[in-house]
N, C-alpha and C. Protein backbone atom coordinates (compact mmCIF):
# COMPACT_ATOMS: atom_id res chain seq x y z
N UNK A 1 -6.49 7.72 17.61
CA UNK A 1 -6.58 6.52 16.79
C UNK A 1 -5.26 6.34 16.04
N UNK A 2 -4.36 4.87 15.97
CA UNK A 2 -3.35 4.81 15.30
C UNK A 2 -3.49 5.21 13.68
N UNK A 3 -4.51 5.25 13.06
CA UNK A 3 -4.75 5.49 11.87
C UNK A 3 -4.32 6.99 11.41
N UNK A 4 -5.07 7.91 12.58
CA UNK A 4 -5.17 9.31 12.36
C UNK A 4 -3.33 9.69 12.84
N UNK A 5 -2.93 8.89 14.01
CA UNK A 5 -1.09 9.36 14.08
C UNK A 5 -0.89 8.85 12.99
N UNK A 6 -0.80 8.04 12.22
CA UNK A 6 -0.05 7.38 11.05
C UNK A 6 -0.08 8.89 9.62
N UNK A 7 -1.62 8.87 9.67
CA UNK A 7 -1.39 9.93 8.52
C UNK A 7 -0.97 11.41 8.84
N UNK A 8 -1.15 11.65 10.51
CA UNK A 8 -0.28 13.02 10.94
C UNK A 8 1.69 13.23 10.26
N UNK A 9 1.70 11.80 10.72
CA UNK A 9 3.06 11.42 10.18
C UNK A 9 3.38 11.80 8.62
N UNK A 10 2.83 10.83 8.05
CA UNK A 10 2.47 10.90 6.86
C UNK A 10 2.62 12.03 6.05
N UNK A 11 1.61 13.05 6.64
CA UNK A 11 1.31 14.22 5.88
C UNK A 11 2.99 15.22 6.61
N UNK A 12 3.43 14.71 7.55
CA UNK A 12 4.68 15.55 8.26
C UNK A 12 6.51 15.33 7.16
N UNK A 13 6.19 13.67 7.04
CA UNK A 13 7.57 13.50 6.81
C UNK A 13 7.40 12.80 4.87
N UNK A 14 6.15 12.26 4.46
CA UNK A 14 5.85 11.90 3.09
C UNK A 14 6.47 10.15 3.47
N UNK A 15 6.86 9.58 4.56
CA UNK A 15 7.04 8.56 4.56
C UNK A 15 5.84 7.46 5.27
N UNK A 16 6.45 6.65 4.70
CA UNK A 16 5.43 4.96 5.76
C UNK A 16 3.83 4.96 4.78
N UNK A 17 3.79 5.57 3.54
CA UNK A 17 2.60 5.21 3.10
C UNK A 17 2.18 3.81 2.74
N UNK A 18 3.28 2.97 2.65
CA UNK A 18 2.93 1.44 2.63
C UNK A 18 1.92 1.00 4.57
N UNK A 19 2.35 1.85 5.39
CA UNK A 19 1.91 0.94 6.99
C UNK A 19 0.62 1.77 6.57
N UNK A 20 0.00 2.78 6.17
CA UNK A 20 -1.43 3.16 6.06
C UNK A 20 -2.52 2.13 5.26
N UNK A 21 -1.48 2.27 4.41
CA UNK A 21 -1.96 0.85 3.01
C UNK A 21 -2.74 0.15 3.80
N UNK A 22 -1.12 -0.68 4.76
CA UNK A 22 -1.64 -1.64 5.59
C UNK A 22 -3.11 -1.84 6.66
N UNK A 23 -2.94 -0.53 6.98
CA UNK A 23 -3.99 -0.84 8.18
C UNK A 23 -5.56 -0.47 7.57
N UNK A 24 -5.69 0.03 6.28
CA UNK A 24 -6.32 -0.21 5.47
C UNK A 24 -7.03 -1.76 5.48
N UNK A 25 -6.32 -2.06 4.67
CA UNK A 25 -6.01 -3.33 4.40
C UNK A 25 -6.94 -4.45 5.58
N UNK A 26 -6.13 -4.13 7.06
CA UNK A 26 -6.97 -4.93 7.89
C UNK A 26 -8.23 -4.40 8.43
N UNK A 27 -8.34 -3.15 7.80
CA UNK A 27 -9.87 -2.88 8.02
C UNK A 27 -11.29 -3.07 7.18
N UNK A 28 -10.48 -3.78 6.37
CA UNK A 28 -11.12 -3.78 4.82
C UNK A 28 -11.55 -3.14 3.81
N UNK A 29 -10.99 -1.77 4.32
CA UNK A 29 -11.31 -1.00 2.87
C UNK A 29 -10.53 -0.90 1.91
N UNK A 30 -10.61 -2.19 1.00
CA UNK A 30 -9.54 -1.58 -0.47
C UNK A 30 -9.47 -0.54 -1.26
N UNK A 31 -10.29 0.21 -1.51
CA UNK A 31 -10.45 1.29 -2.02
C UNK A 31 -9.12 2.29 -1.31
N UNK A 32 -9.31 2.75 -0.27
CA UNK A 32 -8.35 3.43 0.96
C UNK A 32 -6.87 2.96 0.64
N UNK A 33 -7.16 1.29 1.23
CA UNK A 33 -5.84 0.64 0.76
C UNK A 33 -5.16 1.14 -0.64
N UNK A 34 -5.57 0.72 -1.10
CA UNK A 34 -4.93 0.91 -3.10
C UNK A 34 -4.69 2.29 -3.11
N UNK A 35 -5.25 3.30 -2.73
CA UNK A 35 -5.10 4.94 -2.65
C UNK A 35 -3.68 4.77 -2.22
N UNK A 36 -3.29 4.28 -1.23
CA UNK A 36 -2.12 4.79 0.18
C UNK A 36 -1.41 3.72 -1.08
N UNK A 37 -1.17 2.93 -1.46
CA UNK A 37 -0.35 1.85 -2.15
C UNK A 37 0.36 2.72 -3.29
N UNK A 38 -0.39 3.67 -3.90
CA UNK A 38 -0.42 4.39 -4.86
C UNK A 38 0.52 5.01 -4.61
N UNK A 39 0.09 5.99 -3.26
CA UNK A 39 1.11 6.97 -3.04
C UNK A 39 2.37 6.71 -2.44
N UNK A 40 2.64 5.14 -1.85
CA UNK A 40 3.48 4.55 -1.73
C UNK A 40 4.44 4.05 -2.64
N UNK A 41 3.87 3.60 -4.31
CA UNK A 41 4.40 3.60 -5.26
C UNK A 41 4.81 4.79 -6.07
N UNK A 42 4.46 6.27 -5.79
CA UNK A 42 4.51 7.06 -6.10
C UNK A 42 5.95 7.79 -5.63
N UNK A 43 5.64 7.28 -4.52
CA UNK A 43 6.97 8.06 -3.40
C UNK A 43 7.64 7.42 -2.50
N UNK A 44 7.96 6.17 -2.52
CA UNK A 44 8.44 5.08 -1.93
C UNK A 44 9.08 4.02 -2.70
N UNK A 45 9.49 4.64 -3.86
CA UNK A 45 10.00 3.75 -4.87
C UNK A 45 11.08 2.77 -4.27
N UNK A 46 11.35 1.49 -4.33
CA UNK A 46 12.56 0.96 -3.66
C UNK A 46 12.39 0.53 -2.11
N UNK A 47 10.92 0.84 -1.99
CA UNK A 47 11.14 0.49 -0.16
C UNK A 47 10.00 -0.81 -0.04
N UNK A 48 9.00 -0.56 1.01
CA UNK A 48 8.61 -1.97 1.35
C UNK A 48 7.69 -2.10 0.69
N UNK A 49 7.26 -1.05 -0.42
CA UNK A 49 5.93 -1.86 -1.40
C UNK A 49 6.71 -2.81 -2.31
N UNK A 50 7.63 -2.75 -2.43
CA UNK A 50 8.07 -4.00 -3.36
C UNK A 50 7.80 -5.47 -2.59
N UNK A 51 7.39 -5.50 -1.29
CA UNK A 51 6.83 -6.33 -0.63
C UNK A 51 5.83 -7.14 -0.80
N UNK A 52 4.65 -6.01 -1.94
CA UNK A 52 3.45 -6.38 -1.90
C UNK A 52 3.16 -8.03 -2.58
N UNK A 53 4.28 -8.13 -3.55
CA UNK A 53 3.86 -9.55 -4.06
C UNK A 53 3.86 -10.83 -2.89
N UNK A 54 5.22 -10.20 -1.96
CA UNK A 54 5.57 -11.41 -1.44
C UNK A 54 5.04 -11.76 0.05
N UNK A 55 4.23 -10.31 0.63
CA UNK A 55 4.06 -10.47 1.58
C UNK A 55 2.48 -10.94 1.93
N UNK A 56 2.02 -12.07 2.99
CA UNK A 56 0.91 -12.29 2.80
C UNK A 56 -0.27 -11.81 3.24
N UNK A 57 0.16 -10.31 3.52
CA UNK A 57 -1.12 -9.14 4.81
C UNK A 57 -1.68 -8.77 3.42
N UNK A 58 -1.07 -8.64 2.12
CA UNK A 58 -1.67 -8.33 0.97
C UNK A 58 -2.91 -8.87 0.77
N UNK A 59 -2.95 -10.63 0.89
CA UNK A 59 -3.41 -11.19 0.43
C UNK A 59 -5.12 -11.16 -0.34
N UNK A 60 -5.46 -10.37 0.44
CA UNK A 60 -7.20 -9.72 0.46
C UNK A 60 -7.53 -8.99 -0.90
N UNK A 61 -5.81 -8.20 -1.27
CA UNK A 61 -6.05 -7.48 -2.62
C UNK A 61 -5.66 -8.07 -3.70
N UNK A 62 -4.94 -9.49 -3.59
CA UNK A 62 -4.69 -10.15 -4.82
C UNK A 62 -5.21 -10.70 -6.05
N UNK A 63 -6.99 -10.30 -5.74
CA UNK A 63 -8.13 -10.87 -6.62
C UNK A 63 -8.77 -9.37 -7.37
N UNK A 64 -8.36 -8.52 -6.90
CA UNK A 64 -8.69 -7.06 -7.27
C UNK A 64 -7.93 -6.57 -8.58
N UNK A 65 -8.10 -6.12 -9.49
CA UNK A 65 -7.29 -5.52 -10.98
C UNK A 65 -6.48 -4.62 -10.67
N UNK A 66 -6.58 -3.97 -9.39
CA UNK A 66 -5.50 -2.81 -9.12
C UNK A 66 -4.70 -3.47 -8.92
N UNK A 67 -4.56 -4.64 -8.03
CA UNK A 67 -3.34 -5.61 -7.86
C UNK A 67 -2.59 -6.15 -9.01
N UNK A 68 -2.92 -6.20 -9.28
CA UNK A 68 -2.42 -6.97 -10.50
C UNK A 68 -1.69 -5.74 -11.59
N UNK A 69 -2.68 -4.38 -11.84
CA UNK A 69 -2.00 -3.21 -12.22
C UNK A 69 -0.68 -2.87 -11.70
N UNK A 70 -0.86 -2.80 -10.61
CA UNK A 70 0.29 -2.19 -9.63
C UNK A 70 1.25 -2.74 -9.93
N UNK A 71 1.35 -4.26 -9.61
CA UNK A 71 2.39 -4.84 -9.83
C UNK A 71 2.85 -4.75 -11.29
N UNK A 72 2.02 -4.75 -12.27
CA UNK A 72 2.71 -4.28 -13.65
C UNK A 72 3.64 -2.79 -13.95
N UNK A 73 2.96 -1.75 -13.22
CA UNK A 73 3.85 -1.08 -13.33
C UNK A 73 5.21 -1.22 -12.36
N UNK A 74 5.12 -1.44 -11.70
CA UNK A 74 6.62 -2.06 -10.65
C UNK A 74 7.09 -2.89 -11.26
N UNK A 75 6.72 -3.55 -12.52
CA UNK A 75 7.50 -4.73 -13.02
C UNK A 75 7.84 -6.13 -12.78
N UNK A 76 6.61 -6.33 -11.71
CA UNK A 76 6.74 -7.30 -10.92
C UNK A 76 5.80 -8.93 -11.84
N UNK A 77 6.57 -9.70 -11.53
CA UNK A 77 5.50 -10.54 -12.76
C UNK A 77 4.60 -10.80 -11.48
N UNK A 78 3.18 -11.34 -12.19
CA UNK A 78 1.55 -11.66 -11.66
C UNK A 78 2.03 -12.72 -10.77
């Protein structure tokens, strides 16, 4: 399953936790999603979660309070 290579990766190199986010995301579990976002903001400072405002695969989590958290700590306005 691409899910299970993604986090083999993952757990190998500490990178791409934003594409887990993602496929999260199109599976619909936000919960999962926001976890991987986390650790993407955690350890991916500067890379493609700064995406999250602008990109529209987000869009599903934009009504959720973590969204809106997240982006506060990134500094991102709402």
């Amino acid at each position: 399953m691409l899910l299970d290579e993604w986090k083999t990766h993952w757990n190998q190199t500490r990178t791409e936790a934003v594409t887990i986010a993602m496929i999260y995301v199109g599976l619909g579990d936000k919960d999962r999603a926001f976890a991987w976002l986390e650790k993407a903001y955690a350890e991916e400072r500067g890379s493609r979660v700064e995406m999250l405002k602008a990109f529209p695969y987000w869009d599903p989590l934009r009504s959720d309070p973590h969204y809106a958290d997240l982006l506060r700590r990134m500094n991102l306005p709402p």
